[in-house]
C-alpha atoms as a PDB file:
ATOM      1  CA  UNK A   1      -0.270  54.931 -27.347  1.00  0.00           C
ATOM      2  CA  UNK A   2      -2.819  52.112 -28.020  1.00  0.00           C
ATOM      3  CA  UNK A   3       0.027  49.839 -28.571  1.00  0.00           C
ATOM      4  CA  UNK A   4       1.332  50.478 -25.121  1.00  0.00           C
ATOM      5  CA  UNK A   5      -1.995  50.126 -23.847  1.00  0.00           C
ATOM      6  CA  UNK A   6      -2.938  46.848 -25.147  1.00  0.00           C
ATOM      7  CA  UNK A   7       0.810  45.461 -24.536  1.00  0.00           C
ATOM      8  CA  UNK A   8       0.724  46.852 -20.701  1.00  0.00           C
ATOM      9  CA  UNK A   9      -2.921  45.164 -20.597  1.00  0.00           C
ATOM     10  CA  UNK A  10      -2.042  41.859 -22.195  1.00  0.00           C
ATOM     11  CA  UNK A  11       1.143  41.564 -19.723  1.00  0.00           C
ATOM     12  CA  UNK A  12      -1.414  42.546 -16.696  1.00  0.00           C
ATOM     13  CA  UNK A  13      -3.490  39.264 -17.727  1.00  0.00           C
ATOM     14  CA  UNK A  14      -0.724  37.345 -17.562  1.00  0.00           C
ATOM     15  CA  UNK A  15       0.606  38.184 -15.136  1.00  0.00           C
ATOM     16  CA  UNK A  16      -2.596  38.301 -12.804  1.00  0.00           C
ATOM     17  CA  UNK A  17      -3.439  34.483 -14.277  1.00  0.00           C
ATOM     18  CA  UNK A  18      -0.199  33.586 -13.442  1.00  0.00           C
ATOM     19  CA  UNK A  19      -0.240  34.816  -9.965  1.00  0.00           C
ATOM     20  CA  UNK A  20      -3.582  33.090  -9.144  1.00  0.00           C
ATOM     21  CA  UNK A  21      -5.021  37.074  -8.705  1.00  0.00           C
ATOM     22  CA  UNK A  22      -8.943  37.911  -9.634  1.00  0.00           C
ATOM     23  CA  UNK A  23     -10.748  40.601 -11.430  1.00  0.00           C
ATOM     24  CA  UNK A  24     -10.744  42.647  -8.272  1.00  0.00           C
ATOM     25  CA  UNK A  25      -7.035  42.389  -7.465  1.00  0.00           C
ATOM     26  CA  UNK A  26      -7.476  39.826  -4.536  1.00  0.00           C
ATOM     27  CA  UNK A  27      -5.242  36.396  -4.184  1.00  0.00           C
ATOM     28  CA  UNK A  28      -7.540  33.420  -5.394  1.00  0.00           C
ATOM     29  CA  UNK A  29      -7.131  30.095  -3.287  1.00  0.00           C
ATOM     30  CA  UNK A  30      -7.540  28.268  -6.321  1.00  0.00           C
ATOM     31  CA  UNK A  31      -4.867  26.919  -8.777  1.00  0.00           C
ATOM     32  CA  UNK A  32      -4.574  28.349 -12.131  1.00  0.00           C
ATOM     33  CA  UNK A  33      -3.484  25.876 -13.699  1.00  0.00           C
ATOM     34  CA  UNK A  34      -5.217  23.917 -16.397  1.00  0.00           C
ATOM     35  CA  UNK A  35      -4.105  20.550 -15.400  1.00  0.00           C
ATOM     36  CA  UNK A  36      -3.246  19.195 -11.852  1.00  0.00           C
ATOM     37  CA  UNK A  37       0.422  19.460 -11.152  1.00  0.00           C
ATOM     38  CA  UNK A  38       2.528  16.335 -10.419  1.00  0.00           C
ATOM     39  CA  UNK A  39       5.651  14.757 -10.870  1.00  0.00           C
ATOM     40  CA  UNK A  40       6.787  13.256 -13.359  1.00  0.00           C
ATOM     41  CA  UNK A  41       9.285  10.216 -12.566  1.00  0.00           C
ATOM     42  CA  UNK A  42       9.010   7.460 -15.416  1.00  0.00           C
ATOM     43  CA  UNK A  43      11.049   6.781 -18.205  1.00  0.00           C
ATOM     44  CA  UNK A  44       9.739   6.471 -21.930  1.00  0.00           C
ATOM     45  CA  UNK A  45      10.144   2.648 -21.037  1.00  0.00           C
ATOM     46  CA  UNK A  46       8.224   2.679 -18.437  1.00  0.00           C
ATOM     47  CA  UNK A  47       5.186   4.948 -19.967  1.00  0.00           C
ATOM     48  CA  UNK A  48       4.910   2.838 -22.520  1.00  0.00           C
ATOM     49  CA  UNK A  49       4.782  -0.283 -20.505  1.00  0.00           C
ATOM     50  CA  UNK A  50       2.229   0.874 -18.379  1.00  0.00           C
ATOM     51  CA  UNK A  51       0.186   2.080 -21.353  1.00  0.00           C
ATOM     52  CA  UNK A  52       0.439  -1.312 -22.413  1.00  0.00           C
ATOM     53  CA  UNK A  53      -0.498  -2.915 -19.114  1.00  0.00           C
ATOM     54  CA  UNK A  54      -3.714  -0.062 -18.968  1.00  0.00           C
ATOM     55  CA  UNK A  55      -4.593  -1.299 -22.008  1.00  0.00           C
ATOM     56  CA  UNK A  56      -4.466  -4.610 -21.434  1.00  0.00           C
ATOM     57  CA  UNK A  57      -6.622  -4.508 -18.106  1.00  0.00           C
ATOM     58  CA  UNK A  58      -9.578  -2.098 -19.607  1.00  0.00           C
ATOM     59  CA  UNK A  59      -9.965  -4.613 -23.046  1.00  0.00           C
ATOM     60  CA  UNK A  60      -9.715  -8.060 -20.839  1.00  0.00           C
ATOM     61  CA  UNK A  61     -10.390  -7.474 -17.803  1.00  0.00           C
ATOM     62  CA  UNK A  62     -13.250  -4.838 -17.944  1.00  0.00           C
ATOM     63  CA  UNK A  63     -14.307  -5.836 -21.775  1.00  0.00           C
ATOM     64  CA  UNK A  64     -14.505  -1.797 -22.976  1.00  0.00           C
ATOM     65  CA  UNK A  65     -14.157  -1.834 -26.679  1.00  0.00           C
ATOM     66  CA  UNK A  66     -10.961  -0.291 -28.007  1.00  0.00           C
ATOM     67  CA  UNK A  67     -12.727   3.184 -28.722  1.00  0.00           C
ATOM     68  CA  UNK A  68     -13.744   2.973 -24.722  1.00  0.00           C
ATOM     69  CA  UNK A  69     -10.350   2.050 -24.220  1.00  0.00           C
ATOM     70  CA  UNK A  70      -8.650   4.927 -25.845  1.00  0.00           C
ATOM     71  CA  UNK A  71     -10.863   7.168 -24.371  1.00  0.00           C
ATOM     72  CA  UNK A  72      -9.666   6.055 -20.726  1.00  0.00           C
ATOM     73  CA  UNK A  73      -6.102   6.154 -21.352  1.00  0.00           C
ATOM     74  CA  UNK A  74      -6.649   9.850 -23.029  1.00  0.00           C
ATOM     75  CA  UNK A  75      -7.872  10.980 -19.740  1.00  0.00           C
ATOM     76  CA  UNK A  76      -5.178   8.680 -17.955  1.00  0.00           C
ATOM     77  CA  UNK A  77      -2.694  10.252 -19.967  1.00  0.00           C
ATOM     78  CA  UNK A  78      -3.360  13.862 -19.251  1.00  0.00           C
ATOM     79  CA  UNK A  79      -4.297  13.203 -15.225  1.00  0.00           C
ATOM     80  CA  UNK A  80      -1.083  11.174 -14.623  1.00  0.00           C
ATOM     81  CA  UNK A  81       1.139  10.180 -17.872  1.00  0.00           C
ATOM     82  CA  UNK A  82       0.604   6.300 -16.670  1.00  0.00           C
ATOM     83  CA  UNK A  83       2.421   6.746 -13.757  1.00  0.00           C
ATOM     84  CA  UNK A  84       0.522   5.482 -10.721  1.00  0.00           C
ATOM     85  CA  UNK A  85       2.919   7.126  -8.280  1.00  0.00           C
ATOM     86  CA  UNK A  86       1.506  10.670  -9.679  1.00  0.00           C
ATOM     87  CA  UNK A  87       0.996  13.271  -6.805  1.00  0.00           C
ATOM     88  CA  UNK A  88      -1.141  16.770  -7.840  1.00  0.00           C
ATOM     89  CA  UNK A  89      -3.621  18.963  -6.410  1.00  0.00           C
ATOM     90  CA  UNK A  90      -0.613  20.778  -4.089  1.00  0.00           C
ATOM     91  CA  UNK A  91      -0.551  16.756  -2.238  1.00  0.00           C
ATOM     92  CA  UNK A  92      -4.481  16.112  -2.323  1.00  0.00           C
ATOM     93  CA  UNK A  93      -4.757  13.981  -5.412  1.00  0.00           C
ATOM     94  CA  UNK A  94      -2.631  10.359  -6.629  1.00  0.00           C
ATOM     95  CA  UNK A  95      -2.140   8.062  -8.987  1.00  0.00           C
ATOM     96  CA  UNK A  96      -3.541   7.113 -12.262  1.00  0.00           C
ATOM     97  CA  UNK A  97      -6.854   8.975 -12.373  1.00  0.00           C
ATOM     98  CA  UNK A  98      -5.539  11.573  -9.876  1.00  0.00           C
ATOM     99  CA  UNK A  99      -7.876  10.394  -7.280  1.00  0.00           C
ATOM    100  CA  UNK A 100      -8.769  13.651  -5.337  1.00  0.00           C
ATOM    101  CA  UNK A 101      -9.447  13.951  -1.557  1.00  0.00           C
ATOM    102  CA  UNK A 102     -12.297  11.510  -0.198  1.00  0.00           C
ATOM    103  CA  UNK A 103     -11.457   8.807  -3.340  1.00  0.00           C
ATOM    104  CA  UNK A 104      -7.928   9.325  -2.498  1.00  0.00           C
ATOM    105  CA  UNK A 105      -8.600   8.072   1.418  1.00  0.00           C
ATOM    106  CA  UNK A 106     -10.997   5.285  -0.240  1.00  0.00           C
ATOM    107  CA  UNK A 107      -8.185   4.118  -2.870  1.00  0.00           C
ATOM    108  CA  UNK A 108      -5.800   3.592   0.084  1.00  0.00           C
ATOM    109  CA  UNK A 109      -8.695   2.091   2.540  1.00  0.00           C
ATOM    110  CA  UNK A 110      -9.453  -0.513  -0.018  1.00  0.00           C
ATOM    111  CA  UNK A 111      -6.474  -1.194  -0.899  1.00  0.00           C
ATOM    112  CA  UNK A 112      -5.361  -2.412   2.922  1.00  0.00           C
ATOM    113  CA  UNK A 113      -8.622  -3.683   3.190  1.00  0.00           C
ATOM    114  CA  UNK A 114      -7.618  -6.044  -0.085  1.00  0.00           C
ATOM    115  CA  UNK A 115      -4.220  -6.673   1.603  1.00  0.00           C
ATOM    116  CA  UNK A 116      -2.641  -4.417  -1.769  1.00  0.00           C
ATOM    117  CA  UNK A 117      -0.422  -1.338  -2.182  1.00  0.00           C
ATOM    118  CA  UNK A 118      -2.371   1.610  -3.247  1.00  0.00           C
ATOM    119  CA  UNK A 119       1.122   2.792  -5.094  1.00  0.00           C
ATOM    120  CA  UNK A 120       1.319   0.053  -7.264  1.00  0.00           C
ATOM    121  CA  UNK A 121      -0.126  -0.203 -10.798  1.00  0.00           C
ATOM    122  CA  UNK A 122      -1.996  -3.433 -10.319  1.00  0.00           C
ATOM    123  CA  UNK A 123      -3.443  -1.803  -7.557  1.00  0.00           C
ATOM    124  CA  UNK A 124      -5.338   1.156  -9.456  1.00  0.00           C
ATOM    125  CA  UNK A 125      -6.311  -0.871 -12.208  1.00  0.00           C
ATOM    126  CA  UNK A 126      -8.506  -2.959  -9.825  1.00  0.00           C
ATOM    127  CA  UNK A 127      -9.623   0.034  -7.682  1.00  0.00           C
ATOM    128  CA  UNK A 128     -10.829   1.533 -11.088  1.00  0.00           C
ATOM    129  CA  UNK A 129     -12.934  -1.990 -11.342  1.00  0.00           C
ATOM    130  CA  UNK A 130     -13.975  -1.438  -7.939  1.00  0.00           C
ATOM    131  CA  UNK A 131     -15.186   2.187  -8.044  1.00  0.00           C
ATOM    132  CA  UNK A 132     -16.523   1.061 -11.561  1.00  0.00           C
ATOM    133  CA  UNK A 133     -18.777  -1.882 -10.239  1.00  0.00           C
ATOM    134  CA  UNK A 134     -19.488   0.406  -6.800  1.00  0.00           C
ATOM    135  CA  UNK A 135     -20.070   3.429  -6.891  1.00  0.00           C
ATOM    136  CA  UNK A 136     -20.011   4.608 -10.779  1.00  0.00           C
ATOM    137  CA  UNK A 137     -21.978   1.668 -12.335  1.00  0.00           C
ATOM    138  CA  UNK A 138     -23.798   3.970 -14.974  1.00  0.00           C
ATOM    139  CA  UNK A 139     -20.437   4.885 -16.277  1.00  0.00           C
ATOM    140  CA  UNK A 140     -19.546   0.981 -16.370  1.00  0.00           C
ATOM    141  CA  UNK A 141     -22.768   0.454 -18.570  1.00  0.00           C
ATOM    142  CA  UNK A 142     -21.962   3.297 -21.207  1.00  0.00           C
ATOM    143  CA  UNK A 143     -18.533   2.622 -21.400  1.00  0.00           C
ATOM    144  CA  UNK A 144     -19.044  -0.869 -22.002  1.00  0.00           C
ATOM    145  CA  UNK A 145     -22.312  -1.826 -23.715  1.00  0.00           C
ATOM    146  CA  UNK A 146     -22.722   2.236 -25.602  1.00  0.00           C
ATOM    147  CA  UNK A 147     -19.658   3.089 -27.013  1.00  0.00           C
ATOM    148  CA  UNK A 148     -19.518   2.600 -30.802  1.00  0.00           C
ATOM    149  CA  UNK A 149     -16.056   1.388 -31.787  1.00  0.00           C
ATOM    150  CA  UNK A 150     -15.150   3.971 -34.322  1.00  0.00           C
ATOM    151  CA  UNK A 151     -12.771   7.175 -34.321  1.00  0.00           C
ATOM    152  CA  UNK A 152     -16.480   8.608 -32.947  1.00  0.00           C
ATOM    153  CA  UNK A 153     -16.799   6.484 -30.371  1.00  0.00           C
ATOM    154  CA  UNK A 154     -13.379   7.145 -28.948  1.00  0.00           C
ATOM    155  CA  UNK A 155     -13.812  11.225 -28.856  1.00  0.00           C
ATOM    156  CA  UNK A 156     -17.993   9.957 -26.856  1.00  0.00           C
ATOM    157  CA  UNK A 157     -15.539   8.025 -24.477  1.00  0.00           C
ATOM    158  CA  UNK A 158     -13.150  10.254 -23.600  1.00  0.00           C
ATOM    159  CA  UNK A 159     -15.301  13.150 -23.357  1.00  0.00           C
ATOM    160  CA  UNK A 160     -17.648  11.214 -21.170  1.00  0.00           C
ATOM    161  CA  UNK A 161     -14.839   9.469 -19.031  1.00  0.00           C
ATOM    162  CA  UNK A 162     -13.352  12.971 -18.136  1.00  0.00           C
ATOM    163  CA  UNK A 163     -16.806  14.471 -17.306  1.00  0.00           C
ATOM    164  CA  UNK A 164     -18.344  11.181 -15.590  1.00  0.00           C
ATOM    165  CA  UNK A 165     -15.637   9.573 -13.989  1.00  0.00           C
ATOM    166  CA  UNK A 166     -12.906  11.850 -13.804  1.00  0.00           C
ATOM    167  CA  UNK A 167     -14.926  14.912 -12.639  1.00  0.00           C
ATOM    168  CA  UNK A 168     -12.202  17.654 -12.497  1.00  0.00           C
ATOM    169  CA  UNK A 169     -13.266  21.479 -12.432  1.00  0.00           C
ATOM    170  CA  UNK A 170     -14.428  22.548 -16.023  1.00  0.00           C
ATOM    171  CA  UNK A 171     -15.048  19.138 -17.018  1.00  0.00           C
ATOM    172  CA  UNK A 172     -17.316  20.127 -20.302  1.00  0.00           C
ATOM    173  CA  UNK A 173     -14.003  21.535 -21.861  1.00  0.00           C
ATOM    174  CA  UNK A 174     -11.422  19.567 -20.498  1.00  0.00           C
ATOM    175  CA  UNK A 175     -13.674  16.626 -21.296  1.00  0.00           C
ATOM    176  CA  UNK A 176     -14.103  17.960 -25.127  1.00  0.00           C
ATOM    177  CA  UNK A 177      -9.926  17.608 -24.999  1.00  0.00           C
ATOM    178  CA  UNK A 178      -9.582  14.361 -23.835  1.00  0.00           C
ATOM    179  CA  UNK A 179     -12.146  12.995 -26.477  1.00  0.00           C
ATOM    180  CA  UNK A 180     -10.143  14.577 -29.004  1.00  0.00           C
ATOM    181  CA  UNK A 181      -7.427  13.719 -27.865  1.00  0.00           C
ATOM    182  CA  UNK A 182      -8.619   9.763 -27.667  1.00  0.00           C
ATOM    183  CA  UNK A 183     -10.121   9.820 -31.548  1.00  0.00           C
ATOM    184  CA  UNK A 184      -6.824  12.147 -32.661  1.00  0.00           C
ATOM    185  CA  UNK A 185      -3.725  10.698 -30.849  1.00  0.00           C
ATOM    186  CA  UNK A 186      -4.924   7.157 -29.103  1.00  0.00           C
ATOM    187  CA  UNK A 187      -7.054   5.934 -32.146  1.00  0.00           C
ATOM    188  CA  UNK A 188      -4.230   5.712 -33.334  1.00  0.00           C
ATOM    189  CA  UNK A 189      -0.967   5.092 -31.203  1.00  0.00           C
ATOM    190  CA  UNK A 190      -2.866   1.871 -29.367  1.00  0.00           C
ATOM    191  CA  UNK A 191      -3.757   0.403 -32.798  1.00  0.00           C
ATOM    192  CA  UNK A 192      -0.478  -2.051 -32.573  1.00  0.00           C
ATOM    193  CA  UNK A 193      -1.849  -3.161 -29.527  1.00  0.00           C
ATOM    194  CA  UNK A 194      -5.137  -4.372 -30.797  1.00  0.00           C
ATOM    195  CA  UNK A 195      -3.929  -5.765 -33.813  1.00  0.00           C
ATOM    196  CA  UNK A 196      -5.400  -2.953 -36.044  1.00  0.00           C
END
């Protein structure tokens, strides 16, 4: 009977997760998921080329070490698997770093305002400069004058990309993912393309 009990329980939690239901049995507004949703239209091809160009752009252009850079393209990688055409959030977040609501409106303002397409990859990569050098300087300093360039520094940069820049809801454990994702996975897959 205990069996039964704890099977019928387990397959309640599910189920009420699932559903998006609370404690109490009422409909929550918010989504269950643990990531945003989105679509998913690139080819391996293309990933990889706009990994590449990500890359490229946070190293030269912004000068973040290659532990700040992994860190940045761990959280890029979860939010929208490099594709800058990325819709979540049920329509209320795009592109690269899922820009949500208000930075949404702002990515496309400044991008007419810069005579650029807010869809294209180019695009983010200097709207991420912009927002960088604007309105999230303090995340600008640590990611590119306190970041140590070890397998460390990568986990400090993801962590503190997802929780300072990125901001989604439960950022202190979704941030401890991306940093280990960025020391376990990026340390290492982006090493060809700093000549380590």
């Amino acid at each position: 009977m205990r069996k039964i009990f704890a099977i019928l329980l387990c397959c309640w939690l599910a189920l009420t997760l699932a559903c998006g239901i609370s404690e109490d049995g009422t409909e929550t507004t918010e989504p269950v998921s643990a990531e945003p949703e989105y679509v998913f239209l690139l080819t391996e091809e293309e990933v990889n080329a706009n990994k590449q160009a990500i890359f490229a752009f946070l190293t030269d252009e912004l000068g973040f070490n290659y532990a700040a850079a992994c860190g940045v393209i761990a959280n890029i990688a979860v939010e929208s698997r490099f594709d800058p055409a990325a819709v979540g959030d049920y329509g209320t977040s795009y592109g690269l770093c899922q820009w949500h609501n208000k930075r949404y409106d702002t990515l496309i303002s400044w991008s007419e305002a810069n005579g650029m397409d807010y869809t294209q990859l180019e695009t983010q990569l200097w709207y991420i400069k912009y927002e960088l050098e604007n309105n999230f300087s303090y995340v600008n300093k640590r990611m590119t004058k306190n970041i140590v360039d070890t397998r460390r520094g990568a986990y400090s940069a993801g962590n503190y990309w997802c929780i300072n820049y990125q901001r989604p809801v439960d950022k202190v454990r979704r941030g401890d993912v991306r940093g280990e994702l960025a020391r376990n996975l990026y340390w290492y897959d982006l090493a060809p393309l700093a000549g380590r």
